[in-house]
C-alpha atoms as a PDB file:
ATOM      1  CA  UNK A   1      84.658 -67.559  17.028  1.00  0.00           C
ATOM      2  CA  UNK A   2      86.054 -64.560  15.204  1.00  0.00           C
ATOM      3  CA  UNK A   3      82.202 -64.244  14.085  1.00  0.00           C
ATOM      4  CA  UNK A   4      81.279 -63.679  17.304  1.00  0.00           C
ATOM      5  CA  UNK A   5      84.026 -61.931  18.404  1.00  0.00           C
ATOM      6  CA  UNK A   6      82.973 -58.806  16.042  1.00  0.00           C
ATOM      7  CA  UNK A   7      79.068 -59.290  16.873  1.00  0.00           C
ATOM      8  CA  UNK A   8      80.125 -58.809  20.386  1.00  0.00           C
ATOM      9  CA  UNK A   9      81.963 -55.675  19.622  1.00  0.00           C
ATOM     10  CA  UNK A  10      79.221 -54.329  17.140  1.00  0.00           C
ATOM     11  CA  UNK A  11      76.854 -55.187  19.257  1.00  0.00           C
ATOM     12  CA  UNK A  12      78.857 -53.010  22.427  1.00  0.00           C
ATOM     13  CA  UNK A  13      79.710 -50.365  19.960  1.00  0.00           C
ATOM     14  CA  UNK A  14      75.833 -50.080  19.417  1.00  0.00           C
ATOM     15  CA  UNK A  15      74.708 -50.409  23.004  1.00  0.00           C
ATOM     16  CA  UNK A  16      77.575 -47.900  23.976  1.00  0.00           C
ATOM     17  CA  UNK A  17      76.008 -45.661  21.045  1.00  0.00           C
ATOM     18  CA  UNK A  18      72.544 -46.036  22.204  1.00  0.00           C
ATOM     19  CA  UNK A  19      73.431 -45.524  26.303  1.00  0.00           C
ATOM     20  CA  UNK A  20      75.802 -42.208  25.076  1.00  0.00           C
ATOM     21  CA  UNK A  21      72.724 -40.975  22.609  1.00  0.00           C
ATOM     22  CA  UNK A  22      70.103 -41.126  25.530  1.00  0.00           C
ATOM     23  CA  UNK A  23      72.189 -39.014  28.248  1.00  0.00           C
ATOM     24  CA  UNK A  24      72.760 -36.478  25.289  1.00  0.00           C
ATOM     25  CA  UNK A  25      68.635 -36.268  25.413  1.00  0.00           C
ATOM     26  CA  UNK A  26      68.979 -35.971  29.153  1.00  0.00           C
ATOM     27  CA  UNK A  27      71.529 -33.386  29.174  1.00  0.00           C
ATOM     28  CA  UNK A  28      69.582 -31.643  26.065  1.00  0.00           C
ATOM     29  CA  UNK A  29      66.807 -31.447  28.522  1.00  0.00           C
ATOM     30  CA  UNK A  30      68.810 -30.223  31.219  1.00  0.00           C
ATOM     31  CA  UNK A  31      70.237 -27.484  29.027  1.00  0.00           C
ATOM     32  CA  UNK A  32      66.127 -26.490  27.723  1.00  0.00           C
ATOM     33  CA  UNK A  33      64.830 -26.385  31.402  1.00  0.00           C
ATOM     34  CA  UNK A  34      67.929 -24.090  32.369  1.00  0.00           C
ATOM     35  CA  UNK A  35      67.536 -22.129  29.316  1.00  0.00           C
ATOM     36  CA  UNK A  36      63.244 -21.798  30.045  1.00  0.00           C
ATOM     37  CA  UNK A  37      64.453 -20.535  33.503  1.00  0.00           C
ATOM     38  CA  UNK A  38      67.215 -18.123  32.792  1.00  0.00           C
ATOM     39  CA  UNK A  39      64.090 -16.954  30.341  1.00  0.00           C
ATOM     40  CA  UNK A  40      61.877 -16.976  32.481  1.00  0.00           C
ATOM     41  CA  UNK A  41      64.158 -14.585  35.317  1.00  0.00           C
ATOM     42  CA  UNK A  42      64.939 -12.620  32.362  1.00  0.00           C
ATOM     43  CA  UNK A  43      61.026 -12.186  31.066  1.00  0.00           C
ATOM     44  CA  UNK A  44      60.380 -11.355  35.259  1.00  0.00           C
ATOM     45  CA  UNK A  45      63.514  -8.523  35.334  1.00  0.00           C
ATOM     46  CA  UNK A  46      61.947  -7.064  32.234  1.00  0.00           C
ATOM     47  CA  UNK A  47      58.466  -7.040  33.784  1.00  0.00           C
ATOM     48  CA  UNK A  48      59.985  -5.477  36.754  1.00  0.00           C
ATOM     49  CA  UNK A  49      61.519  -2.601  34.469  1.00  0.00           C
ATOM     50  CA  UNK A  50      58.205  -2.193  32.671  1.00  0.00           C
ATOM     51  CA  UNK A  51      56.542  -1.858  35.748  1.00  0.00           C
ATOM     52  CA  UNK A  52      59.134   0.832  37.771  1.00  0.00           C
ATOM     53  CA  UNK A  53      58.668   3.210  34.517  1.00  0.00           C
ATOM     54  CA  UNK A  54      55.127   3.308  35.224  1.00  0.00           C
ATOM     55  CA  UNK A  55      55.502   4.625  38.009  1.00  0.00           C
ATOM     56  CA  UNK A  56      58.436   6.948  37.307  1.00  0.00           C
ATOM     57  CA  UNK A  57      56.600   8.188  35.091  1.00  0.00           C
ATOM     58  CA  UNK A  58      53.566   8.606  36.674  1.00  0.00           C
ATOM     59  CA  UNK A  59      55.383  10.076  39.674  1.00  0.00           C
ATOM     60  CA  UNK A  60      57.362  12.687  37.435  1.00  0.00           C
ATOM     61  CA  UNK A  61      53.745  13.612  35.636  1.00  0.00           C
ATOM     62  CA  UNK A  62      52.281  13.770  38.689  1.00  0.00           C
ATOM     63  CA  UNK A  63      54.778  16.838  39.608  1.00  0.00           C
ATOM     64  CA  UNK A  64      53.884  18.535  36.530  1.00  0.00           C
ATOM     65  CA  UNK A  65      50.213  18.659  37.134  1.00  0.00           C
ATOM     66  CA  UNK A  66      50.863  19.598  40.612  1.00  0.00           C
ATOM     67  CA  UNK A  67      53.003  22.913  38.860  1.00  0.00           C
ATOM     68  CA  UNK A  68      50.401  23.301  36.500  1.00  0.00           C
ATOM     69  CA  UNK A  69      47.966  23.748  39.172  1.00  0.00           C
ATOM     70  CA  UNK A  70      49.867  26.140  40.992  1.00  0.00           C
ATOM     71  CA  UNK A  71      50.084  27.842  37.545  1.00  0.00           C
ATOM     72  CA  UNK A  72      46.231  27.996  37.346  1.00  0.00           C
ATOM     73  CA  UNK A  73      46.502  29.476  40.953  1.00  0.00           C
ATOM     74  CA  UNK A  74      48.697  32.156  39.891  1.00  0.00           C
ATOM     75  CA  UNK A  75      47.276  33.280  36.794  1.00  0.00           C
ATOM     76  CA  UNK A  76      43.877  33.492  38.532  1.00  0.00           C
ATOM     77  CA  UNK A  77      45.255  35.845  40.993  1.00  0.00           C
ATOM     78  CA  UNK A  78      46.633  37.699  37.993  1.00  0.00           C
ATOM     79  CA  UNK A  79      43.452  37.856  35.989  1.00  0.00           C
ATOM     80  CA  UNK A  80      41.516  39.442  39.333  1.00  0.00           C
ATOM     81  CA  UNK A  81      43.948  42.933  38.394  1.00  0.00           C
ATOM     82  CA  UNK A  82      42.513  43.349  34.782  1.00  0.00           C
ATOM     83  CA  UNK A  83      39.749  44.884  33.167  1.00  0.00           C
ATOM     84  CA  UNK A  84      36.571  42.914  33.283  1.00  0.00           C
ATOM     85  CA  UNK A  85      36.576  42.097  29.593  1.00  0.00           C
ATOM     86  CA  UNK A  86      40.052  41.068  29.984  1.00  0.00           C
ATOM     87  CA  UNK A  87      39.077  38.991  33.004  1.00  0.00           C
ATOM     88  CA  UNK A  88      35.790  37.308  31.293  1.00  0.00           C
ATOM     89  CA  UNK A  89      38.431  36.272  28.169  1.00  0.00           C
ATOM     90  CA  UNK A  90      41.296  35.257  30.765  1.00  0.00           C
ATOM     91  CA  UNK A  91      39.413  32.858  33.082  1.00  0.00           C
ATOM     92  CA  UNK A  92      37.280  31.154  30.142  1.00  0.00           C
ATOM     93  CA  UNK A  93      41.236  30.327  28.828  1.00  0.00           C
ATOM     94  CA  UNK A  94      42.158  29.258  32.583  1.00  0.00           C
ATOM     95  CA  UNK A  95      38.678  26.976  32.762  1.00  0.00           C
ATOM     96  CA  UNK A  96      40.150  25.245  29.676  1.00  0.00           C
ATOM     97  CA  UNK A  97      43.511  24.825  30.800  1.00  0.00           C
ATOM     98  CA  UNK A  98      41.810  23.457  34.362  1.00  0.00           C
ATOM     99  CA  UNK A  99      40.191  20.667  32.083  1.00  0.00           C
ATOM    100  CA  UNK A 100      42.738  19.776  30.058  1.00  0.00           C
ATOM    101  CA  UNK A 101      45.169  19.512  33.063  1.00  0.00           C
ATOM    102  CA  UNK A 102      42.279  17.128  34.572  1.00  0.00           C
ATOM    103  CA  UNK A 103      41.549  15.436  31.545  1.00  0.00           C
ATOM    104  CA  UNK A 104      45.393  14.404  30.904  1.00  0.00           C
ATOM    105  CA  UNK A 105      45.430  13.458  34.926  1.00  0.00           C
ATOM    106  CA  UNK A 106      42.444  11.432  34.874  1.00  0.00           C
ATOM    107  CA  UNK A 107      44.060   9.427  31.879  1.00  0.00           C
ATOM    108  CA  UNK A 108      47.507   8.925  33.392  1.00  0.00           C
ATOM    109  CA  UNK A 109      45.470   7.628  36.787  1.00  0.00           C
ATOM    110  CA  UNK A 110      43.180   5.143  34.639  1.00  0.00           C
ATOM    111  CA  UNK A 111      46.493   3.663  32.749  1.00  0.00           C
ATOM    112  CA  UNK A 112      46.504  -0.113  33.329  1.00  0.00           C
ATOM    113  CA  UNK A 113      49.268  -1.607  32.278  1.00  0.00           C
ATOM    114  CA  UNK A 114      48.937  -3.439  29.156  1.00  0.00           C
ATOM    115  CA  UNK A 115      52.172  -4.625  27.800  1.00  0.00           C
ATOM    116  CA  UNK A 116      55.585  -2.967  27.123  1.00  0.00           C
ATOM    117  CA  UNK A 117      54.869  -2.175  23.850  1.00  0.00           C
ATOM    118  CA  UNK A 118      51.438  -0.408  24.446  1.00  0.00           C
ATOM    119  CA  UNK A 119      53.093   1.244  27.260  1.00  0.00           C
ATOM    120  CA  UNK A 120      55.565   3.188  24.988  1.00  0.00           C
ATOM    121  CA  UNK A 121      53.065   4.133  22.454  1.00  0.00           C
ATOM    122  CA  UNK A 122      51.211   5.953  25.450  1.00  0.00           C
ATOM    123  CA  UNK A 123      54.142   7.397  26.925  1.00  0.00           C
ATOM    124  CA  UNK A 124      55.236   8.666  23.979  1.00  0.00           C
ATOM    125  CA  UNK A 125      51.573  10.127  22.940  1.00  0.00           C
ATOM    126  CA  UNK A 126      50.706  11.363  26.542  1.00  0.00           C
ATOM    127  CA  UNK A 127      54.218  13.406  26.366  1.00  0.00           C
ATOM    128  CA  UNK A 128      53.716  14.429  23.244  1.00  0.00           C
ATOM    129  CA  UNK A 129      50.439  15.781  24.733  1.00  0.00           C
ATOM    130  CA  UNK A 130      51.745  17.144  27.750  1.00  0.00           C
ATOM    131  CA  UNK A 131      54.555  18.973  26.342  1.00  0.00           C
ATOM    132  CA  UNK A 132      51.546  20.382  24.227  1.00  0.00           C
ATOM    133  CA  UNK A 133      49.703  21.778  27.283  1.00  0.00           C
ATOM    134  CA  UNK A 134      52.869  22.955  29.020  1.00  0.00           C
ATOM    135  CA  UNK A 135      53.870  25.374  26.238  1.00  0.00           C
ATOM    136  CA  UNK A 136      49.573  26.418  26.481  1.00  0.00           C
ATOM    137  CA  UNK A 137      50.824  27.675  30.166  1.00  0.00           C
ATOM    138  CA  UNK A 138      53.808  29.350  29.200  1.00  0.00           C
ATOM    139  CA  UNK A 139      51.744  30.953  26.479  1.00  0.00           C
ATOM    140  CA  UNK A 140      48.959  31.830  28.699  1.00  0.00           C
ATOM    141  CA  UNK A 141      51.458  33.484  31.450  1.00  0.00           C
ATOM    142  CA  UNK A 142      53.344  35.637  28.737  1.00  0.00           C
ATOM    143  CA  UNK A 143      50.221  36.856  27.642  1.00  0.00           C
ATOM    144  CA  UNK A 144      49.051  37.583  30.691  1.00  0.00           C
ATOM    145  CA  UNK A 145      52.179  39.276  31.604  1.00  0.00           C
ATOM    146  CA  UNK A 146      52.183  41.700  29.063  1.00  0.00           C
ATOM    147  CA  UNK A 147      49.471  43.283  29.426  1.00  0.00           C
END
């Protein structure tokens, strides 16, 4: 009797053991599918993000070559007061500032966006590049100024 008594406890114990083990699995799973969603919410936010800087950016760029422009408009009416050798010199340097101002536009319009991390290596290029060209204006208007 007292044999049976302590199977029938070990034998609870285990079945108590094994009942308690498989809701752990069930609530392990329950924690994994809530984690893979918060992750997934998260992973959506940060797509979101990516995807607003693009077109921050591509709205505050687009205002730059929009004053470039303007720029190209101003020192052609400049050029149109100098001497004509001083013109023919002036307007090949505006031509080139014309196609680098489209060239850098065309690019920013054909970006497709291709991950977060590709994204900052072009930002970081393409304002690297602009910054370039804007200090090519300023340089261009001084000149032109001073003479």
């Amino acid at each position: 009797m007292k044999n049976s008594i302590i199977s029938l406890a070990v034998g609870v114990c285990m079945a108590g053991a094994f009942i308690q083990s498989c809701n752990s699995s069930a609530e392990k799973v329950e924690i994994a599918q809530d984690k893979l969603i918060e992750a997934n919410k998260n992973l959506e936010e940060a797509n979101e993000a990516y995807l607003a800087d693009i077109d921050i950016y591509r709205q505050e760029t687009a205002k730059r070559f929009a004053a470039n422009e303007k720029s190209i408009a101003d020192f052609k009416a400049r050029v149109e007061n100098q001497k004509r050798e001083a013109r023919v010199d002036y307007n090949k340097k505006i031509v080139e500032l014309e196609q680098k101002n489209g060239d850098f536009k065309k690019l920013m319009d054909d970006y497709e966006a291709e991950g977060a991390a590709n994204w900052e290596q072009f930002k970081a290029e393409f304002g690297r590049n602009m910054d370039e060209l804007g200090k090519a204006f300023k340089d261009f208007g001084t000149r032109n100024v001073k003479q």
